[in-house]
Protein backbone atom coordinates (compact mmCIF):
# COMPACT_ATOMS: atom_id res chain seq x y z
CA UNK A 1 10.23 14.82 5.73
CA UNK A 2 12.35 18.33 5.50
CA UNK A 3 12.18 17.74 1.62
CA UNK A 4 8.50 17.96 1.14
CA UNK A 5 8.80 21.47 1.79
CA UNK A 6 10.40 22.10 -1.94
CA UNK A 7 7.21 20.94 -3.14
CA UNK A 8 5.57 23.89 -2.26
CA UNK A 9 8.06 26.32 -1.71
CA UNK A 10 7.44 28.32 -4.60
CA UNK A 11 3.83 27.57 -5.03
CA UNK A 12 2.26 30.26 -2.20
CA UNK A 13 1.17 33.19 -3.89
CA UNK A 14 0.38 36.18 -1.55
CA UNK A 15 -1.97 38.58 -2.70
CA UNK A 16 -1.53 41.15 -5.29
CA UNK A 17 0.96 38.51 -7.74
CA UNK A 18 -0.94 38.27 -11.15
CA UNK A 19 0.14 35.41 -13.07
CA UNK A 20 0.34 37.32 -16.42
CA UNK A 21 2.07 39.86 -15.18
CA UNK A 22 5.07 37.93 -14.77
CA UNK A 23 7.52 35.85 -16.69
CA UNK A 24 7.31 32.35 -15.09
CA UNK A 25 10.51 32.72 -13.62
CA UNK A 26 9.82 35.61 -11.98
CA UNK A 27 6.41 34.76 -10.92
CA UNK A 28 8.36 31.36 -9.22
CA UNK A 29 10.83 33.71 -6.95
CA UNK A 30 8.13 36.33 -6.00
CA UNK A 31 6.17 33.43 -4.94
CA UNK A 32 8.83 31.71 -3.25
CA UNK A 33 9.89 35.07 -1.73
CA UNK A 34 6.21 35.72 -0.75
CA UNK A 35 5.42 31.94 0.84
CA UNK A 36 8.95 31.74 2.83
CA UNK A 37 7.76 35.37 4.42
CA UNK A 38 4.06 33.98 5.23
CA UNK A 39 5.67 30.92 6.98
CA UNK A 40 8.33 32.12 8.97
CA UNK A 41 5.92 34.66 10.66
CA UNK A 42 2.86 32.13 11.01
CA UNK A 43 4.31 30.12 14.08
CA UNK A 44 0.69 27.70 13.77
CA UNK A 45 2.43 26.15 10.27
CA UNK A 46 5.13 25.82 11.71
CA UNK A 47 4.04 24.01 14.80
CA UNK A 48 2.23 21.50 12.59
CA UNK A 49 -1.32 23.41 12.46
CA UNK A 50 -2.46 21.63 9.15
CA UNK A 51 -6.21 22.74 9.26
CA UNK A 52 -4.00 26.08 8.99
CA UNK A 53 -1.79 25.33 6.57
CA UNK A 54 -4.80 23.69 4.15
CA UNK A 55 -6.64 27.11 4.27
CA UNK A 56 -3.42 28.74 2.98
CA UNK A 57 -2.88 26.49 0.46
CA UNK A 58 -6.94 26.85 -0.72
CA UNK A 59 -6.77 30.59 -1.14
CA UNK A 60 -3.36 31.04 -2.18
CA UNK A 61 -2.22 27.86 -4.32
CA UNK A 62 -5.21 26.66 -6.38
CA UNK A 63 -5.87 29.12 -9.20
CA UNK A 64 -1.95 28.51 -10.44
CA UNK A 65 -2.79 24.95 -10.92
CA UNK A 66 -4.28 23.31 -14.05
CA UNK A 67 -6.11 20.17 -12.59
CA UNK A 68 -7.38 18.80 -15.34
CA UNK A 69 -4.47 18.53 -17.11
CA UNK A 70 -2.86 17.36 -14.47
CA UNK A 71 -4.77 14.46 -13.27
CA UNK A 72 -5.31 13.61 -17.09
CA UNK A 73 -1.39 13.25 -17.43
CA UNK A 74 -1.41 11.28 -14.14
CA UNK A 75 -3.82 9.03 -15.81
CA UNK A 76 -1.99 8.98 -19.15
CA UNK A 77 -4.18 6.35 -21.55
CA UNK A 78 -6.76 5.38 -18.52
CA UNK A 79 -8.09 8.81 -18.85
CA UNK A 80 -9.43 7.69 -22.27
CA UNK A 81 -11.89 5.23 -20.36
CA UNK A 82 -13.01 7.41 -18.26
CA UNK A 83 -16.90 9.27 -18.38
CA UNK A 84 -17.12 12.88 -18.07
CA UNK A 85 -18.61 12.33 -14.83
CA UNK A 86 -15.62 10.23 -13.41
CA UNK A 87 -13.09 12.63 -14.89
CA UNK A 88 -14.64 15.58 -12.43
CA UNK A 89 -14.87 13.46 -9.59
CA UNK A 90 -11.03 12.02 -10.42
CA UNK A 91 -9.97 15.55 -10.81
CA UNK A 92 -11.74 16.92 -7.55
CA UNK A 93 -10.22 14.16 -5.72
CA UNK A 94 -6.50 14.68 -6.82
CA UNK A 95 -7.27 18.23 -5.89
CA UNK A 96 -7.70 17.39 -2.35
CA UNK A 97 -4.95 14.74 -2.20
CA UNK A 98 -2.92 17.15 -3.53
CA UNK A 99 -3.69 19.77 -1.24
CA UNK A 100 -3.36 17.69 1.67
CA UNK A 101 0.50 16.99 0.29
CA UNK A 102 1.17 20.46 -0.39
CA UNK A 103 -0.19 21.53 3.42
CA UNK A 104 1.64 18.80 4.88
CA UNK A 105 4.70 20.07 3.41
CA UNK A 106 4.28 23.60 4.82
CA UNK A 107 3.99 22.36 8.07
CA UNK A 108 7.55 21.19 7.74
CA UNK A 109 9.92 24.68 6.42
CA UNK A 110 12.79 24.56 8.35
CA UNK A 111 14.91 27.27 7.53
CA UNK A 112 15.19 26.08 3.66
CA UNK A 113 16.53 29.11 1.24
CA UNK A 114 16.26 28.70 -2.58
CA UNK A 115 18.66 29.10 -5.35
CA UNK A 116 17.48 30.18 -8.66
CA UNK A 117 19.18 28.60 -12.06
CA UNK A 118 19.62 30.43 -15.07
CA UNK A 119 16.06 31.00 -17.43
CA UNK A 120 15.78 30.55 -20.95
CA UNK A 121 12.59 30.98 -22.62
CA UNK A 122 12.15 31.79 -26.45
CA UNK A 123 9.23 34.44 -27.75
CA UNK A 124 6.02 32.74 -28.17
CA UNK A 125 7.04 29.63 -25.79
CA UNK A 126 3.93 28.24 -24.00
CA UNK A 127 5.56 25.27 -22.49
CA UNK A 128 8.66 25.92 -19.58
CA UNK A 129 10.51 24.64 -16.97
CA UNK A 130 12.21 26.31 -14.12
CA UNK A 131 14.69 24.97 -12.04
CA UNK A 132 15.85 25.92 -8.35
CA UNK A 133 17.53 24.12 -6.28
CA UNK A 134 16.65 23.82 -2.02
CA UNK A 135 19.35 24.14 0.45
CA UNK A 136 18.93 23.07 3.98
CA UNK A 137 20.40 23.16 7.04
CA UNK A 138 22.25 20.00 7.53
CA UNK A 139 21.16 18.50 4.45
CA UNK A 140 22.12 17.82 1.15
CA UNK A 141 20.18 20.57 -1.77
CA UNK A 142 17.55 19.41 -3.57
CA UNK A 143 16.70 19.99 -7.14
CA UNK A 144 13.24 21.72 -7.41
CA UNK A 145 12.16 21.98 -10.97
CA UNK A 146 8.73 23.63 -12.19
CA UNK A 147 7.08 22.74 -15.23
CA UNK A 148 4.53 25.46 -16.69
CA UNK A 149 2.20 26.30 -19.68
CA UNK A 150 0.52 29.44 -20.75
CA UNK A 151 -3.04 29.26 -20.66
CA UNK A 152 -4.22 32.46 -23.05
CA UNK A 153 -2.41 35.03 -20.49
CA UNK A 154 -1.72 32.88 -17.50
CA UNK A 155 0.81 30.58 -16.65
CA UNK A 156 -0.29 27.58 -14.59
CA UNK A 157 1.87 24.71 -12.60
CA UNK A 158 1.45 21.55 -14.42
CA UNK A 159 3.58 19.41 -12.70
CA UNK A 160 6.73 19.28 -10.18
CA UNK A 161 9.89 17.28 -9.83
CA UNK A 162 11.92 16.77 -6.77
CA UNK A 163 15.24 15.50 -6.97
CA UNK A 164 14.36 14.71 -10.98
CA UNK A 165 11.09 12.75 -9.89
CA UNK A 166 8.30 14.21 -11.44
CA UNK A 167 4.88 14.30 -9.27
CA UNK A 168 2.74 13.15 -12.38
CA UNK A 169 4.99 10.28 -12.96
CA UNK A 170 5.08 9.39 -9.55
CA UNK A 171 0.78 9.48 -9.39
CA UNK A 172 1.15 7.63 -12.71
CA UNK A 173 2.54 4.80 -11.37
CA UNK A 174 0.63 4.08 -8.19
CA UNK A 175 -2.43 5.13 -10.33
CA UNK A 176 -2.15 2.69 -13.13
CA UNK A 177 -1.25 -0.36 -10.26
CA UNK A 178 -5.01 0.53 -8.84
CA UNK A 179 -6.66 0.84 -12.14
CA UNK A 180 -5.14 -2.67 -13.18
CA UNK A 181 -6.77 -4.15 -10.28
CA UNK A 182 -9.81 -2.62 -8.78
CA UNK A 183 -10.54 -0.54 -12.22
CA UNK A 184 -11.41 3.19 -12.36
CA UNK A 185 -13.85 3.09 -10.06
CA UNK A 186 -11.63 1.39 -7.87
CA UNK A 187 -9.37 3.95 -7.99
CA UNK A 188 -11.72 6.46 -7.45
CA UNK A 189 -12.55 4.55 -4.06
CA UNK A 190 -9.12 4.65 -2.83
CA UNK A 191 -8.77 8.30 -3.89
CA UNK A 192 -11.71 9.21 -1.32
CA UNK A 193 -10.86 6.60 0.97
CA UNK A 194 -7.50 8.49 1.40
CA UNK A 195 -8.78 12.10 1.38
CA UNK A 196 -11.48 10.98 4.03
CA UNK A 197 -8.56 9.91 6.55
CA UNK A 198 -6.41 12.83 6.13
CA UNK A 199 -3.52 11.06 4.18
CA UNK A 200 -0.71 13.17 3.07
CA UNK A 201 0.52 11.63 -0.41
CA UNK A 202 4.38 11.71 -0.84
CA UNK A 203 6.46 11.35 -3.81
CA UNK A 204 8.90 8.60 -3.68
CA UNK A 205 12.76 9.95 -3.06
């Protein structure tokens, strides 16, 4: 679907684009401007090369993500039940599922451009959001909106929402449902299960 794209429009960074350096609006558009350049020009992404698209999303994407924190909020109060060693392999595995959703997503720019909505951030803030919006051809916008906290001198992508649905909420869900019934190591199962076969996750529109 077109809209997976917004997911990771902004999320790209191309070499050189230092997280601290940046206010986290600005370090959104220089990534968006940056990832929209990278795909237009790489006609493999664009022709559905996903082996492609994951190795972009590897180099580029990963160190402006906080993991942890995110599969912990995905969790919510099942991450208190959770060993050390099932919290790495829980967090590796949302990782890759993620990665696979973010690649997926590349695959599929068509032409989208990006609007950026006014910023307001106070002096010593260390927890923002930043909103865009997606238009595309033929389609109706969608609302992109960034969440980000300030780790010492970075700032790192915590979660997403599309169209107001937040990504964490959306793992939440599903990830509670398999928790209730197979338990955490059930849903540690399904996590590799999906990861093994290639799945793409997708966030509910």
């Amino acid at each position: 679907m077109k809209w997976l794209f917004a997911m990771v429009a902004g999320l790209v960074l191309a070499a050189g684009v230092s997280a601290q350096e940046m206010s986290p609006d600005a370090l959104i558009k220089s990534v968006t401007s940056d990832v929209l350049d990278i795909v237009r020009k790489d006609k493999d992404i664009q022709s559905g090369n996903t082996k492609k698209a994951i190795e972009l999303v590897e180099a580029k994407v990963l160190p402006y993500f906080n993991f942890t924190h995110m599969t912990k909020l995905a969790l919510a109060r099942d991450w208190r039940n959770t060993t050390p060693a099932q919290q790495k392999i829980l967090t590796d595995e949302f990782h890759a599922l993620l990665v696979r959703t973010y690649s997926k997503a590349l695959t599929e720019y068509k032409n989208q451009t990006i609007d950026y909505k006014p910023f307001k951030m106070q002096p010593g803030d260390t927890d923002v959001k930043v909103r865009t919006e997606i238009k595309q051809p033929g389609g109706k916008p969608i609302q992109l909106d960034y969440y980000l906290e300030k780790q010492e001198r970075d700032w790192k992508v915590y979660d997403i929402e599309v169209g107001g649905i937040s990504l964490i909420l959306n793992y939440r869900e599903s990830f509670a449902n398999e928790v209730r019934q197979s338990g955490i190591d059930g849903l540690i199962q399904s996590l590799q299960a999906k990861n093994k076969s290639g799945e793409a996750a997708s966030v509910k529109k």
